[in-house]
C-alpha atoms as a PDB file:
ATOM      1  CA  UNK A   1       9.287  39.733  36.458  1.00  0.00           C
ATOM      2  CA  UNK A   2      12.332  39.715  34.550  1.00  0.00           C
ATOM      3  CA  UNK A   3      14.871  42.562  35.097  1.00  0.00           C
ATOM      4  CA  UNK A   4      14.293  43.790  31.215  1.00  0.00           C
ATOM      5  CA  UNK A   5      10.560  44.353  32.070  1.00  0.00           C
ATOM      6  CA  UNK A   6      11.070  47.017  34.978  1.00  0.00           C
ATOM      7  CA  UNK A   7      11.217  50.843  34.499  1.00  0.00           C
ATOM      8  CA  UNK A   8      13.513  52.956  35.356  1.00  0.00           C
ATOM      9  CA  UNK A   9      12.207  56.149  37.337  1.00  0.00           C
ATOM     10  CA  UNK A  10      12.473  59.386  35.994  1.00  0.00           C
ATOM     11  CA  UNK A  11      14.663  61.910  38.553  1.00  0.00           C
ATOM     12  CA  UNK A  12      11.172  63.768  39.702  1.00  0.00           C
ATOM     13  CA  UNK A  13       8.904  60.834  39.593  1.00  0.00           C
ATOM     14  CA  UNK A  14      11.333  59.316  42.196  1.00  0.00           C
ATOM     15  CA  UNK A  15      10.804  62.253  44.246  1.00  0.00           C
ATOM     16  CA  UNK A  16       6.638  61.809  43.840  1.00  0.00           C
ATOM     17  CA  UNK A  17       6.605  58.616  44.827  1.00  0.00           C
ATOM     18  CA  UNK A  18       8.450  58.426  47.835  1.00  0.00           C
ATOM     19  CA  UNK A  19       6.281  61.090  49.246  1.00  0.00           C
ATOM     20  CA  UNK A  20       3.253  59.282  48.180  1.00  0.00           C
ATOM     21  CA  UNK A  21       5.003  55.972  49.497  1.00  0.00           C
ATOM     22  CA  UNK A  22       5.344  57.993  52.639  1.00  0.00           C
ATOM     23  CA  UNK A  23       1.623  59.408  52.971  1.00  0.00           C
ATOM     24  CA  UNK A  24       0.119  57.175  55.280  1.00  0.00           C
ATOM     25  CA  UNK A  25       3.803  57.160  57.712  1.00  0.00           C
ATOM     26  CA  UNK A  26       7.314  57.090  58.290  1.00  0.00           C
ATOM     27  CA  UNK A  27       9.670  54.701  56.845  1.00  0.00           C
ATOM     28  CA  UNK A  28      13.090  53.878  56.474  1.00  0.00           C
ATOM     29  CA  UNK A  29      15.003  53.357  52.956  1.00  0.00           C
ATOM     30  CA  UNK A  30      14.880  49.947  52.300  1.00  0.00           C
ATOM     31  CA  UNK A  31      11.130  49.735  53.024  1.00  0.00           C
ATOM     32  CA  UNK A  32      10.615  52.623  50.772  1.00  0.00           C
ATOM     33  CA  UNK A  33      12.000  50.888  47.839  1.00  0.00           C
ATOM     34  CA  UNK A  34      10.566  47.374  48.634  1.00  0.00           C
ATOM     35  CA  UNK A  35       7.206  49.505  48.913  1.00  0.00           C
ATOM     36  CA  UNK A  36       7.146  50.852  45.733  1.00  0.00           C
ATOM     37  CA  UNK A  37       8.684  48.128  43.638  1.00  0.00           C
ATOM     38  CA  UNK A  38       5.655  45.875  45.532  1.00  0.00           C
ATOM     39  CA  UNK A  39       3.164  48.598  44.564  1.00  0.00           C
ATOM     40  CA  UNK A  40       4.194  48.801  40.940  1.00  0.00           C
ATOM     41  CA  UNK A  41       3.676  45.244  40.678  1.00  0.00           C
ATOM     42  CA  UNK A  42       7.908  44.977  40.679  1.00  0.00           C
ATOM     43  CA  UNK A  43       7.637  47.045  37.159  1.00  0.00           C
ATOM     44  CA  UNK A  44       9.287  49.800  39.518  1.00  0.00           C
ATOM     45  CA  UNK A  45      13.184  48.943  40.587  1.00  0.00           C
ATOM     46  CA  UNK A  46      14.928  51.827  43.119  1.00  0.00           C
ATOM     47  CA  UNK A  47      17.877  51.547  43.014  1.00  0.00           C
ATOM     48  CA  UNK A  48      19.962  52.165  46.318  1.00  0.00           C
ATOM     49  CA  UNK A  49      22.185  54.812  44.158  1.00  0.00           C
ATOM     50  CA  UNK A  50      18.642  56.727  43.539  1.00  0.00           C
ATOM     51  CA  UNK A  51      17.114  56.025  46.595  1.00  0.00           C
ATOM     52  CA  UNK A  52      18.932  57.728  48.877  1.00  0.00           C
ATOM     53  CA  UNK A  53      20.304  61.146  46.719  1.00  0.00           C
ATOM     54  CA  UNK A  54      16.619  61.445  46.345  1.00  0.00           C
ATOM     55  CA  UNK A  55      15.605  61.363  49.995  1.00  0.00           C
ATOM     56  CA  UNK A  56      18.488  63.663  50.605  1.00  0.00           C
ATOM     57  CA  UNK A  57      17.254  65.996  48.179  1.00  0.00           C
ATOM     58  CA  UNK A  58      13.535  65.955  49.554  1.00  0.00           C
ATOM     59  CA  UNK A  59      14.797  66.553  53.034  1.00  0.00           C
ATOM     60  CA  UNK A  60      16.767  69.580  51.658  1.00  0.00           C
ATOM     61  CA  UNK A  61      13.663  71.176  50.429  1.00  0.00           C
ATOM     62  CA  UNK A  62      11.854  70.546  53.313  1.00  0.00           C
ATOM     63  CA  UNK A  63       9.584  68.219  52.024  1.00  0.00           C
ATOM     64  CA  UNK A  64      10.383  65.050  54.431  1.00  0.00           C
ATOM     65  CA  UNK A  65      12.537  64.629  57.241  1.00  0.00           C
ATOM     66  CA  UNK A  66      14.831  62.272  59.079  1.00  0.00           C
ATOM     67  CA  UNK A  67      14.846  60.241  62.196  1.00  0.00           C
ATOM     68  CA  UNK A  68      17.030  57.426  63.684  1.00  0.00           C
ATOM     69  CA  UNK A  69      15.167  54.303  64.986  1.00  0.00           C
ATOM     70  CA  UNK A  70      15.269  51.011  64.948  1.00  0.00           C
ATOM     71  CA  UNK A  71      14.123  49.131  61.822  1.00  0.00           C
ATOM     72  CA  UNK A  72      11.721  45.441  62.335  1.00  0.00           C
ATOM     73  CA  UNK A  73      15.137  43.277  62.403  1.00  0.00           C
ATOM     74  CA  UNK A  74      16.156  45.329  65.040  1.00  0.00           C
ATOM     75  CA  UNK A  75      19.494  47.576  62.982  1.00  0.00           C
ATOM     76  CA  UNK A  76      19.763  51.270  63.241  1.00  0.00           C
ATOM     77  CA  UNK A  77      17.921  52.673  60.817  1.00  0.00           C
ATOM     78  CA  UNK A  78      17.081  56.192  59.511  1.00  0.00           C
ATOM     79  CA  UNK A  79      12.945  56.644  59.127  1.00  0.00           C
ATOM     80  CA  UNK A  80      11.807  59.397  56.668  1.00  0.00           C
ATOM     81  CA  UNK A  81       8.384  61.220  57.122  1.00  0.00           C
ATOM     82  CA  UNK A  82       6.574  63.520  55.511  1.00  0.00           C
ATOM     83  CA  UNK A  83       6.238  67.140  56.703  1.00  0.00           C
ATOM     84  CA  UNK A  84       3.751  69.605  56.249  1.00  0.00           C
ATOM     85  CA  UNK A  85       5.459  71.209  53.438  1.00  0.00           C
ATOM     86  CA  UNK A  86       6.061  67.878  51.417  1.00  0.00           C
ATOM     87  CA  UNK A  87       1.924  66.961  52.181  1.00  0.00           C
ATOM     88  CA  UNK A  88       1.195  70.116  49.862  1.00  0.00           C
ATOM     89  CA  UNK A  89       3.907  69.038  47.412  1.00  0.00           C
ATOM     90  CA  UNK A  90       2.739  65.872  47.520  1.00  0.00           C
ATOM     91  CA  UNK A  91      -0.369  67.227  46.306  1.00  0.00           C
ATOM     92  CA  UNK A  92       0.911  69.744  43.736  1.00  0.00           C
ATOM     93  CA  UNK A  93       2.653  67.250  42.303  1.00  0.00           C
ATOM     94  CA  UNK A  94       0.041  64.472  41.853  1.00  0.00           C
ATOM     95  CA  UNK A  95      -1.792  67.775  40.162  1.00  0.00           C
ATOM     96  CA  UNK A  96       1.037  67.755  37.541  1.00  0.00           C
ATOM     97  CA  UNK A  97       1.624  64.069  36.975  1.00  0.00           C
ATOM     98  CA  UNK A  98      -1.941  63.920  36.532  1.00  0.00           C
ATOM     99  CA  UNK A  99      -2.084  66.630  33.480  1.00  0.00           C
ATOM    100  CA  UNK A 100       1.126  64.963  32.265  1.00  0.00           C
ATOM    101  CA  UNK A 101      -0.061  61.393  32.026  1.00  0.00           C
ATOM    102  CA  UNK A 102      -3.076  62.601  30.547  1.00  0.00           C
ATOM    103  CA  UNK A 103      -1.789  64.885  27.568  1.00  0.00           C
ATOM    104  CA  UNK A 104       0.465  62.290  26.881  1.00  0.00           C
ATOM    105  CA  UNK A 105      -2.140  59.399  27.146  1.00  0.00           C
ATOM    106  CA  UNK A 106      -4.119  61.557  24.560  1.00  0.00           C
ATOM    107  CA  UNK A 107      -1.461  62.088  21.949  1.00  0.00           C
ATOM    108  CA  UNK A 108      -0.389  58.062  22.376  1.00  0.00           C
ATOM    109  CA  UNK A 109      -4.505  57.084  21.891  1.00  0.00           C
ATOM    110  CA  UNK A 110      -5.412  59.892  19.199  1.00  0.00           C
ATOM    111  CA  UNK A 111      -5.768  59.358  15.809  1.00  0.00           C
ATOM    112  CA  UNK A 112      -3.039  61.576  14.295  1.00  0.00           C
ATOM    113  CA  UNK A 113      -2.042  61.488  10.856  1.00  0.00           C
ATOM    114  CA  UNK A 114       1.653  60.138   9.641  1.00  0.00           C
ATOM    115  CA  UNK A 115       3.172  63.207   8.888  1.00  0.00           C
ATOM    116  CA  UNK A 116       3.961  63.723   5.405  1.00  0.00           C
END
């Protein structure tokens, strides 16, 4: 996919989908990013310089947190989890990109008059 074809993320929707990427277990940053860009069928580009303010910000509120390990080509690596806190965000915020995506879906398929 060319580089004009991807998306880039909205401040909060960053924040959703690393906690979705990190649902099902811990990660570390570069694996985030890799997973959602691989999920979004590379539509999706994180870049490092959003990446990592986000995480920062999520551990912050509590919503993930932080632990050094060793990554699968054996460097240091941080490796982010989800807490118990950022499970019911995670869920609270699905909730409201949910109702988003569909009001806007709605107004984008209705058949609304030009104005006049």
């Amino acid at each position: 996919m060319s580089t004009k074809d991807r998306i880039e993320l909205l401040q909060g929707t960053l924040d959703l989908l690393i906690l979705r990427t990190l649902q099902p277990g811990p990660a570390h940053g570069h694996a985030i990013a890799k997973a959602i860009e691989r999920t979004s069928a590379d539509v999706l580009q994180v870049e490092q310089g959003s990446l990592y303010p986000a995480l920062h910000r999520l551990i912050k509120r509590g919503w993930i947190a932080a632990e050094d390990g060793t990554s699968e080509n054996n460097r240091r690596a941080k490796f982010y989890r989800l807490t118990a806190k950022g499970r019911k965000q995670l869920s609270v915020e699905t909730g409201k990109w949910d109702k988003l995506a569909g009001a806007i879906a709605r107004i984008l398929h209705s058949s609304m008059e030009e104005p006049s």
